[in-house]
Protein backbone atom coordinates (compact mmCIF):
# COMPACT_ATOMS: atom_id res chain seq x y z
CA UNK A 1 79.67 -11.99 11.22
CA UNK A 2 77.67 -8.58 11.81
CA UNK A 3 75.32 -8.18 14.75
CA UNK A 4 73.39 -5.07 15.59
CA UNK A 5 72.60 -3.80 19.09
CA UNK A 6 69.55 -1.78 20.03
CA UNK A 7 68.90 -0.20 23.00
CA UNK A 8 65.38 1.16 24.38
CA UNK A 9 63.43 2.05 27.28
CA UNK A 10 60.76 0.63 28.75
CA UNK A 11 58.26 0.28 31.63
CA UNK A 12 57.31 -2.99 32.59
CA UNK A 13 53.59 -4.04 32.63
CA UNK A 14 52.19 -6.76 35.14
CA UNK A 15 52.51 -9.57 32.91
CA UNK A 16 55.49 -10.28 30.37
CA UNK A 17 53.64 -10.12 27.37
CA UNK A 18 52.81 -6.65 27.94
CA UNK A 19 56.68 -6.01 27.80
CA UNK A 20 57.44 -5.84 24.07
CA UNK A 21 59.50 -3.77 21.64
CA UNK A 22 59.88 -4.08 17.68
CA UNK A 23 62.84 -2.67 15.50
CA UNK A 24 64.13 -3.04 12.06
CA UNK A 25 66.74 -5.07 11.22
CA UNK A 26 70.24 -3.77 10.22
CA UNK A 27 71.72 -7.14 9.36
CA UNK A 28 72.37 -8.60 5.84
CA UNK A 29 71.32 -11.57 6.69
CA UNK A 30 68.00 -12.72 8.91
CA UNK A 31 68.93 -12.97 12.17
CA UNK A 32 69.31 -16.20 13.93
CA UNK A 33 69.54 -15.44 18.15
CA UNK A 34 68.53 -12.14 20.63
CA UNK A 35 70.51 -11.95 23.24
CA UNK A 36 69.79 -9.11 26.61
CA UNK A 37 73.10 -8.19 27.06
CA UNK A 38 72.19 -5.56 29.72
CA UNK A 39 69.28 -4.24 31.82
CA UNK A 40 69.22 -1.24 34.43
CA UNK A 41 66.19 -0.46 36.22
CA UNK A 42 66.01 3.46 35.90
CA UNK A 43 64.61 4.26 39.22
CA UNK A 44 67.35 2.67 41.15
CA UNK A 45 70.59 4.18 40.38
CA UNK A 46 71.19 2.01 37.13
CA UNK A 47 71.07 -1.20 39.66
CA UNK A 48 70.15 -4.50 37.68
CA UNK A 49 66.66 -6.12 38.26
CA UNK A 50 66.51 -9.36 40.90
CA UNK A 51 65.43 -11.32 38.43
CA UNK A 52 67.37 -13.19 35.28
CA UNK A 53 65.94 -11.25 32.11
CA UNK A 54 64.72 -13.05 28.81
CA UNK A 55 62.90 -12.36 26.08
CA UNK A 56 60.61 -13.95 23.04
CA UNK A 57 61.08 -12.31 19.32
CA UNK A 58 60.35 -13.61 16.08
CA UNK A 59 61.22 -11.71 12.68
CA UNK A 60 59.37 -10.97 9.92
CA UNK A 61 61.22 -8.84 6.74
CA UNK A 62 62.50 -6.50 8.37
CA UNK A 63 61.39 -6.22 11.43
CA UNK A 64 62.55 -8.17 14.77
CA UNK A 65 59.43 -8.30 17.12
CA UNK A 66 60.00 -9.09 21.17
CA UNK A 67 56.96 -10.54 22.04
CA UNK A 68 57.53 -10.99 25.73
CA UNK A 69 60.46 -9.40 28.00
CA UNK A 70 60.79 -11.90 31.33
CA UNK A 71 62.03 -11.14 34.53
CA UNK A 72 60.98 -7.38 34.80
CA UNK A 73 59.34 -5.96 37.76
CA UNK A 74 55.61 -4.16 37.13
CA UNK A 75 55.58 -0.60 37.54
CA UNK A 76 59.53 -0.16 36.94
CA UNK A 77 61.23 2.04 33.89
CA UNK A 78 64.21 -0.40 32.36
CA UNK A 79 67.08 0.58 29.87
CA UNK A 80 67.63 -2.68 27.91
CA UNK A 81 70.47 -3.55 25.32
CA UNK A 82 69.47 -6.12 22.78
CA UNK A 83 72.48 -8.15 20.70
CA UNK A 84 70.69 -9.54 17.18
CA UNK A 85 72.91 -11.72 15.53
């Protein structure tokens, strides 16, 4: 099984849809879950955010599209790491 990871940066808006992020693919096959498999709010020493992190994607050829991030607090800068498998 092949998975791809993809990390980003991102500052989070006041509502979740406003917390989205699209990449291309690298699987050779169409990817069937997203995982967060970390998140470290930039402006506090790397500390994780209070709040259980999700997110909403779809795909369309090639391109995985996050929709929504959950759990992020407005106003903050986050490092996220994505698992597509």
């Amino acid at each position: 099984m092949d998975a791809q990871v993809y990390t980003f940066s991102i500052k989070a808006g006041a509502a979740s849809n406003n917390n989205t992020q699209n990449f291309a693919s690298t699987l050779s096959h169409t990817p069937q879950a997203v995982f967060v498999a970390a998140v470290a709010d930039q402006a506090a020493y790397a500390t994780p955010p209070l709040n259980a992190v999700g997110c909403v994607w779809t795909f369309s050829n090639p391109n995985v599209m996050v929709s929504a991030i959950t759990g992020l607090t407005s106003g903050h800068t986050y490092t996220i790491t994505l698992i597509v498998l």
